[in-house]
Protein backbone atom coordinates (compact mmCIF):
# COMPACT_ATOMS: atom_id res chain seq x y z
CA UNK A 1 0.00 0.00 0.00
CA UNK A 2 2.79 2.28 0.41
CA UNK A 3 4.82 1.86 -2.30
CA UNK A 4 1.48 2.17 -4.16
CA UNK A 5 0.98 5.57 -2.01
CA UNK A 6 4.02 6.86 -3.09
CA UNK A 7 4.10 6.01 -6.36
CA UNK A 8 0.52 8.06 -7.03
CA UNK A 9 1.74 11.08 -5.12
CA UNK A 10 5.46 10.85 -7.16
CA UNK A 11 3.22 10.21 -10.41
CA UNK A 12 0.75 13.06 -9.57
CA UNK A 13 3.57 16.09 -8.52
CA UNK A 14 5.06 14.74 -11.89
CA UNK A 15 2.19 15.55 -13.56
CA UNK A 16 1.08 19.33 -11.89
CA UNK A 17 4.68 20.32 -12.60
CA UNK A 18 5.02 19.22 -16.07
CA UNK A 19 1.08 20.68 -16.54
CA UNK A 20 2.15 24.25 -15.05
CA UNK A 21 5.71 24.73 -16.42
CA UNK A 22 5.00 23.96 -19.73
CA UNK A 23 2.61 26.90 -19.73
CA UNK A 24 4.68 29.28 -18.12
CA UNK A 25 5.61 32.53 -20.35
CA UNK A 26 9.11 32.14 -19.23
CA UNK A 27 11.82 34.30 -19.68
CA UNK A 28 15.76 33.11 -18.42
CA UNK A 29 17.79 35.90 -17.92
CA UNK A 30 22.19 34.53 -17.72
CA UNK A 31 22.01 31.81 -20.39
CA UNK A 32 24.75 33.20 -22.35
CA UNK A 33 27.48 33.28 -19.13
CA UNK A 34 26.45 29.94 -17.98
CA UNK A 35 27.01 28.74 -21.33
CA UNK A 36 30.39 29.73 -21.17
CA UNK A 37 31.25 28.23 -18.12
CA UNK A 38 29.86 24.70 -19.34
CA UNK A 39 31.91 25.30 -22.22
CA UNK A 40 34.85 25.29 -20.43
CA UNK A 41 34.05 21.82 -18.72
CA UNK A 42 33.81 23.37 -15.43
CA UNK A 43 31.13 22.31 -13.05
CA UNK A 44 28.28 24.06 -11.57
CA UNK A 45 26.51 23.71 -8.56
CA UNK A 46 23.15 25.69 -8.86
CA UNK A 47 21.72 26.86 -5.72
CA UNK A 48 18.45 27.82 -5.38
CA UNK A 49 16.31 28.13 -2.55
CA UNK A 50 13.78 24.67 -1.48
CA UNK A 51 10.90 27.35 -1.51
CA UNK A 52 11.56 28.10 -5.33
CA UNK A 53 12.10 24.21 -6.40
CA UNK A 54 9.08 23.98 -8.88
CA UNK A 55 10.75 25.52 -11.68
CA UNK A 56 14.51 25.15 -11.62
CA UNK A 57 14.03 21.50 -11.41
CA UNK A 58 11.64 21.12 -14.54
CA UNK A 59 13.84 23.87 -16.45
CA UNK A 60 17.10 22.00 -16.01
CA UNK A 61 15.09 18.50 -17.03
CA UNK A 62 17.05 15.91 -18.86
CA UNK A 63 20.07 17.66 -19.02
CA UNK A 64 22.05 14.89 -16.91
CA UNK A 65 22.35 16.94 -13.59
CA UNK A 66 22.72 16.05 -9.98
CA UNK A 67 20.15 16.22 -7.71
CA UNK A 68 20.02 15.35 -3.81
CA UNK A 69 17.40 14.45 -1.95
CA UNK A 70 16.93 13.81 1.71
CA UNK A 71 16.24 10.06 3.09
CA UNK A 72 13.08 11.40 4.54
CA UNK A 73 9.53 10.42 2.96
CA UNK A 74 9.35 13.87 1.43
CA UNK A 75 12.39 13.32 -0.04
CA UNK A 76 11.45 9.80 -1.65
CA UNK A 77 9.08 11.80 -3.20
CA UNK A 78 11.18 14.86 -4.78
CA UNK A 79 14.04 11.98 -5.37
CA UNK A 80 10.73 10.24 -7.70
CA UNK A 81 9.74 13.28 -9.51
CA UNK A 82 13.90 14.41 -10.16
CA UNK A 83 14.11 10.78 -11.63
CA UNK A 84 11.28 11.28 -14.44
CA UNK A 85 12.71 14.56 -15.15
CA UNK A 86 15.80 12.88 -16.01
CA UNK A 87 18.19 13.73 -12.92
CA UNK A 88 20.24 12.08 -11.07
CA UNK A 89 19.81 11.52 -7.75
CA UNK A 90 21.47 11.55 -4.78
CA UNK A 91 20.05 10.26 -1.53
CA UNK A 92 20.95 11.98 1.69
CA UNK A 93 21.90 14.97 3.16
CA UNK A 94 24.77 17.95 3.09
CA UNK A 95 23.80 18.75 7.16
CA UNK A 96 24.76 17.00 10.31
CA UNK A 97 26.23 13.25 9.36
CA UNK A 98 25.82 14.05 5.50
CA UNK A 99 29.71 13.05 4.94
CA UNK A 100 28.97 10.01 2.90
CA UNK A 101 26.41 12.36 0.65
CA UNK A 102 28.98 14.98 0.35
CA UNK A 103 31.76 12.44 -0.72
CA UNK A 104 29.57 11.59 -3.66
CA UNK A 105 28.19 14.76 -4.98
CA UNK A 106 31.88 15.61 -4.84
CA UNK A 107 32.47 12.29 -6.96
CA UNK A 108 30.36 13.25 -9.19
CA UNK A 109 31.40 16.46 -9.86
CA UNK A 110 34.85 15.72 -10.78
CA UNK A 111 33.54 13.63 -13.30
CA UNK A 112 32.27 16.59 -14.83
CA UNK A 113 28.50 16.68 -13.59
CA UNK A 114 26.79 19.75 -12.65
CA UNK A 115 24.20 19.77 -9.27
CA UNK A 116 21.36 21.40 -8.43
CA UNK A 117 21.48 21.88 -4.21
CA UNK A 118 18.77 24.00 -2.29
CA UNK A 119 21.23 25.26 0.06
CA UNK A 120 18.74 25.60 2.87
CA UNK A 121 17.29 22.38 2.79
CA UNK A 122 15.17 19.74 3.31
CA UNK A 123 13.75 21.28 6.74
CA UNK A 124 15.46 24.80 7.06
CA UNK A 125 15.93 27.47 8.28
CA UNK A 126 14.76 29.35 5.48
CA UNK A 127 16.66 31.04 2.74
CA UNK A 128 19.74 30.38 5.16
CA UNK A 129 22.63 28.44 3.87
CA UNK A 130 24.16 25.26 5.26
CA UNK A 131 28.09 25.13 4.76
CA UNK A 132 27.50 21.46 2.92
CA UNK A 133 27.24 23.79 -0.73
CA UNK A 134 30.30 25.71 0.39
CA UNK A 135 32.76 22.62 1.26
CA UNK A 136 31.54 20.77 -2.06
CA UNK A 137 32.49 24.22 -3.70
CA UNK A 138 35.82 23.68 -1.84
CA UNK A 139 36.68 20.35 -2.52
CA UNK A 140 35.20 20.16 -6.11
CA UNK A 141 36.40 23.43 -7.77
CA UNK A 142 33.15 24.09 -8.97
CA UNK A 143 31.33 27.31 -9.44
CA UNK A 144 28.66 28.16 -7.62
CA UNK A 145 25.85 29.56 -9.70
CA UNK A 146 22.83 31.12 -7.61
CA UNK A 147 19.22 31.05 -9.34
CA UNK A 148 16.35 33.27 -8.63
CA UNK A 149 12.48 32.90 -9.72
CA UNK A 150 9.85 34.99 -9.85
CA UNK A 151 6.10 34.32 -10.98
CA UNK A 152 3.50 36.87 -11.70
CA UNK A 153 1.09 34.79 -9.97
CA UNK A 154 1.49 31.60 -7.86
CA UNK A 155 0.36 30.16 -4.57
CA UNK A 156 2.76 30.54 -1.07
CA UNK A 157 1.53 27.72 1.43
CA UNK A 158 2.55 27.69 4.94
CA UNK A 159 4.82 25.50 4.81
CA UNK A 160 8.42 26.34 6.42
CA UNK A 161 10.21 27.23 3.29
CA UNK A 162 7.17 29.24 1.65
CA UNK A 163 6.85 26.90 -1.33
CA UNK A 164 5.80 28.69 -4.75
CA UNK A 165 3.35 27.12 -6.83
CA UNK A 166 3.20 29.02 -10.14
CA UNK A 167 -0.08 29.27 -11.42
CA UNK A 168 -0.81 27.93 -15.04
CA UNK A 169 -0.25 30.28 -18.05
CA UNK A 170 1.82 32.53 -15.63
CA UNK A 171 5.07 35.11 -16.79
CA UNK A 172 7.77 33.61 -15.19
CA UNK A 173 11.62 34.99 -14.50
CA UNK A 174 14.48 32.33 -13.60
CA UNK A 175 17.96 34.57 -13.40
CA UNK A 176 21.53 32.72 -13.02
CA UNK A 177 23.11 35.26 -10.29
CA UNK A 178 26.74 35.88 -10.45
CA UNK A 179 29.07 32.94 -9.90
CA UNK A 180 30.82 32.26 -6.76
CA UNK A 181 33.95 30.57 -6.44
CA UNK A 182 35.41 28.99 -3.11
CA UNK A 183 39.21 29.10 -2.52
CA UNK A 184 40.57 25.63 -1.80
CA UNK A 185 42.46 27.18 1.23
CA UNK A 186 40.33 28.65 3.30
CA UNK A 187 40.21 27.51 6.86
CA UNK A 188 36.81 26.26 8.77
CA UNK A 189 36.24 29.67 10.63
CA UNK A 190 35.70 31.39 6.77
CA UNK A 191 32.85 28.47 6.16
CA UNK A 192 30.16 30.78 7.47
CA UNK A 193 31.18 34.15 5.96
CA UNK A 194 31.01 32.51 2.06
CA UNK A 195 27.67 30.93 3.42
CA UNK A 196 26.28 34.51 3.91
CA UNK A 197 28.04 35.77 0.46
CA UNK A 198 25.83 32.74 -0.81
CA UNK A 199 22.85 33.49 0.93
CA UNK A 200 23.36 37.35 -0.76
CA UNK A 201 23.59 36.52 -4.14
CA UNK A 202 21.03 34.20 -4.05
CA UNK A 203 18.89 36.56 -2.67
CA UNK A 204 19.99 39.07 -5.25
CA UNK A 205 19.06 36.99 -8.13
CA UNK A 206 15.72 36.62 -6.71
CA UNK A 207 15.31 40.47 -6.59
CA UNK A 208 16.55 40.50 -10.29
CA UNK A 209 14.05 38.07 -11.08
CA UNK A 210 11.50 40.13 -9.42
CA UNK A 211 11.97 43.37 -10.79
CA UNK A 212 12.56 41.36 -14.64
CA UNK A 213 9.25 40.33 -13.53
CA UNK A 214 7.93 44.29 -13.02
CA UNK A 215 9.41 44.96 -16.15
CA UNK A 216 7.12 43.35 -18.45
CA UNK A 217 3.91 44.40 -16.45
């Protein structure tokens, strides 16, 4: 019964996201620079916050990335949806006893995979980031890459990361914020000062996508 359970739910968020972003009047503001960097060969790590999940994940669909999702139920479910969008998946977490997780988004981005991380996930606190993105930033030499949505209308719930559910036929922004790169040297007491540069810029490229957003009011 459950792995019927979670196969309908899995089947039915697959569904409602493909059915709202494939109406979305979307515009993607960064293409070109991002392009450049996966030109190079060098690896991305997108950050985005959990709240802002619904697009990102179908926008970056079948493109071979790197998800991770938490061992929790919720995350069987997000790890189900990534799947038929054609990520990968990791299980686990980039928080307290993630190591193992961390060891192989790390292996997977020296063999030349990008990720997609929500930074202050799976259970918060919101829009603050965890130093798991900034030590696989370390260790990998990838480039951090912060995203930003905006929707013209959606749906918050009350949930603890404010989840945005984009309403069908919507104008949508996504924005790639400026990259962020983390020197291989730095010590464990600069963790948290490049966690709030993170938090900054991902915050900025939300407020980009917002006012793109105003612009075409």
């Amino acid at each position: 019964m459950d792995k019927l359970k979670t196969k309908l739910i899995i089947n039915s968020a697959y569904y409602l996201s493909k059915l709202i972003n494939s109406t979305l009047r979307l515009r993607v503001f960064g293409k070109k620079e991002v392009r450049k960097i996966e030109d190079k060969g060098k690896p991305i790590i997108f950050a985005v916050w959990h709240g802002q999940l619904l697009l990102p994940t179908y926008y970056f669909r079948e493109r071979g990335y790197v998800g991770l999702a938490s061992r929790s139920r919720d995350g069987e479910y997000i790890s189900g949806v990534l799947k038929r969008l054609g990520w990968e998946v990791v299980r686990g977490s980039t928080s307290k006893g993630g190591a193992r997780s961390l060891l192989k988004l790390i292996k997977k981005i020296r063999e030349g995979k990008s990720l997609g991380i929500t930074p202050d996930g799976p259970r918060g606190p919101i829009h603050k980031v965890k130093p798991g993105v900034i030590y696989l930033a370390q260790k990998s030499d990838a480039l951090i890459v912060p995203v930003g949505v905006a929707f013209s209308k959606k749906k918050v719930f009350s949930s603890w990361d404010r989840f945005s559910l984009a309403y069908p036929f919507s104008k949508a922004t996504l924005v790639y914020g400026e990259g962020m790169e983390v020197p291989k040297d730095i010590d464990s007491s600069k963790v948290e000062d490049y966690s709030r540069l993170l938090e900054g810029k991902i915050n900025e490229a939300v407020e980009s996508a917002e006012r793109a957003l105003g612009e075409r009011r």
